[in-house]
C-alpha atoms as a PDB file:
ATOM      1  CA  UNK A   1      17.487 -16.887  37.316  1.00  0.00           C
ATOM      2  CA  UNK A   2      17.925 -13.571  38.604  1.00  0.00           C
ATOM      3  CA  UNK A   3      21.005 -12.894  40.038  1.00  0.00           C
ATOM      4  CA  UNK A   4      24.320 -14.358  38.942  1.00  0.00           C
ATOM      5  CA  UNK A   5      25.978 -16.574  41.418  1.00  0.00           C
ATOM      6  CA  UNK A   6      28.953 -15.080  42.711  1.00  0.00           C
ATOM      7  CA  UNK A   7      30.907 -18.180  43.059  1.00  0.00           C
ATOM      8  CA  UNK A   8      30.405 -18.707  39.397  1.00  0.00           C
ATOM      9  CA  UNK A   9      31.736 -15.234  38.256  1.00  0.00           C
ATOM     10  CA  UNK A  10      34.832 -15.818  40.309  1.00  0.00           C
ATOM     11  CA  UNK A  11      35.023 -19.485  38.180  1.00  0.00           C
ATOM     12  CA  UNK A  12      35.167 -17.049  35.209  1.00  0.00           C
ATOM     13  CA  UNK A  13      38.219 -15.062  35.594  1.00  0.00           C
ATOM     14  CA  UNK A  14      39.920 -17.989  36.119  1.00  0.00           C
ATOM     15  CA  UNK A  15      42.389 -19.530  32.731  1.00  0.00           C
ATOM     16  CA  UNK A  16      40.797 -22.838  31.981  1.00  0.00           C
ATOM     17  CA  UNK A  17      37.532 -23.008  33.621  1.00  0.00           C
ATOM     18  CA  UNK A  18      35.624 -24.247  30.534  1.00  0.00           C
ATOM     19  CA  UNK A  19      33.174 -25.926  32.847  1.00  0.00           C
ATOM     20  CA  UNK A  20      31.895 -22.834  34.480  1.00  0.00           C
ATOM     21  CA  UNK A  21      31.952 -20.850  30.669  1.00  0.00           C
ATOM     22  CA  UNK A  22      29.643 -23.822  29.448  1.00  0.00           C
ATOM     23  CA  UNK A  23      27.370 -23.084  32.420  1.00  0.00           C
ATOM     24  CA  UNK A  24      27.097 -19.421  31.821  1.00  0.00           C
ATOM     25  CA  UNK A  25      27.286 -19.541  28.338  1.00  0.00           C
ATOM     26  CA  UNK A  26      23.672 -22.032  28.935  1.00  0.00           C
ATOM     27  CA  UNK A  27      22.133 -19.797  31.724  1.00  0.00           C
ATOM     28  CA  UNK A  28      22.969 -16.175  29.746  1.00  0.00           C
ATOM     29  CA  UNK A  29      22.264 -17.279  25.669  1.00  0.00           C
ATOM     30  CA  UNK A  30      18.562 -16.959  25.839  1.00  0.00           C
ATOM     31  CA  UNK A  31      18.413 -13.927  28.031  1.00  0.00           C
ATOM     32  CA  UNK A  32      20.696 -11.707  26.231  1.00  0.00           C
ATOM     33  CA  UNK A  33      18.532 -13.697  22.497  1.00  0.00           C
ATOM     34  CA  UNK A  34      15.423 -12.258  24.307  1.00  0.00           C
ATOM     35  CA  UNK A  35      16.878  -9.006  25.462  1.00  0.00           C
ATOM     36  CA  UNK A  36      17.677  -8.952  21.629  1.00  0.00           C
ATOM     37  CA  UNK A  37      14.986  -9.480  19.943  1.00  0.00           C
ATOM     38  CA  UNK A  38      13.485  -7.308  22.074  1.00  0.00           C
ATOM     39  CA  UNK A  39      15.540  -4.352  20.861  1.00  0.00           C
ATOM     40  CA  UNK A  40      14.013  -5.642  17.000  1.00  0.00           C
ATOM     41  CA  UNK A  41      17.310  -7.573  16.432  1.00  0.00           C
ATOM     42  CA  UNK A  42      16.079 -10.570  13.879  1.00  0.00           C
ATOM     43  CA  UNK A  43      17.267 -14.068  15.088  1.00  0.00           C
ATOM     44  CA  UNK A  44      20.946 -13.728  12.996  1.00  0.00           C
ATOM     45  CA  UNK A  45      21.797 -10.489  14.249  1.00  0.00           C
ATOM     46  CA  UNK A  46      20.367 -11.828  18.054  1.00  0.00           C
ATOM     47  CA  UNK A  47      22.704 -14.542  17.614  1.00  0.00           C
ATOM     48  CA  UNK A  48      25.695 -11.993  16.495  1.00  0.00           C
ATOM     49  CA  UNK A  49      24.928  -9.717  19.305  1.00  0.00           C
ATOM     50  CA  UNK A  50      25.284 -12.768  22.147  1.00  0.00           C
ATOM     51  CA  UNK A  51      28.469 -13.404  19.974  1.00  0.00           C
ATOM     52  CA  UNK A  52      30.092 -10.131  20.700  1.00  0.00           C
ATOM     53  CA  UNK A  53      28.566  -9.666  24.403  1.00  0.00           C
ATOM     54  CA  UNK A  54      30.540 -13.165  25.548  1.00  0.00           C
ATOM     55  CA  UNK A  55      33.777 -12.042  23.459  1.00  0.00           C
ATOM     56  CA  UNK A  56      33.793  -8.479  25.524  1.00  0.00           C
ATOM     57  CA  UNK A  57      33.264 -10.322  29.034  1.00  0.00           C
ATOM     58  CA  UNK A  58      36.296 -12.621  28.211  1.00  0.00           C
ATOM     59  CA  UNK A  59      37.825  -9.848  27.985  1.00  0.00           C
ATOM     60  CA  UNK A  60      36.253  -7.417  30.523  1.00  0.00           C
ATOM     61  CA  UNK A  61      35.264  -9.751  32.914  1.00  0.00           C
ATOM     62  CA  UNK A  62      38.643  -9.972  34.990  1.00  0.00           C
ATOM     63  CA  UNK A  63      38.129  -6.181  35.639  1.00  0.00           C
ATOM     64  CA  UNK A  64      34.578  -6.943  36.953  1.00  0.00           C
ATOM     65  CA  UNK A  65      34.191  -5.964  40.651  1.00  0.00           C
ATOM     66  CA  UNK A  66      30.763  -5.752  42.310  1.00  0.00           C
ATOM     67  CA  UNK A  67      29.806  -2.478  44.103  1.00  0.00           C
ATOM     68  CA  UNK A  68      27.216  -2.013  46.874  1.00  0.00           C
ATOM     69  CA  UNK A  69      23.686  -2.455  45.328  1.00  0.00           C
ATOM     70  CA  UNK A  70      25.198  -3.334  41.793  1.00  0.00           C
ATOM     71  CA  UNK A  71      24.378  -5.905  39.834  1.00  0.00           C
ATOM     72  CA  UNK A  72      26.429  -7.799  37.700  1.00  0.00           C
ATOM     73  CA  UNK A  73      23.686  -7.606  34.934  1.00  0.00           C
ATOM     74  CA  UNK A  74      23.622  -3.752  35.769  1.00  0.00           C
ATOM     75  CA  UNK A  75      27.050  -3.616  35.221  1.00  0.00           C
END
């Protein structure tokens, strides 16, 4: 996986759309554990970080809007 489908992030700032969170909760958890642990985050605190990073995109994500050669990783 290296891009996130666009029709998936549009699923997500939808109310309700527990199907699509499952998805991207399974496609993004061992990314962003990897992307920890490569910052020297131990496997608790990996797991705490992921935590936080899917609370702030329920939050953030409605805002999200993708800009010419932007990624939604980048963003």
């Amino acid at each position: 996986m290296h891009t996130t489908s666009p029709t998936l992030l549009d699923q997500l700032r939808r109310p309700g759309e527990r199907a699509a969170w499952g998805r991207f909760v399974r496609l993004y958890t061992p990314l962003l554990v990897h992307w920890a642990a490569r910052r020297g985050f131990g496997p608790a605190d990996a797991d705490d970080v992921v935590q936080e990073v899917f609370a702030r995109l329920v939050r953030e994500l409605p805002r999200y809007t993708r800009g010419p050669g932007q990624s939604f990783r980048g963003w």
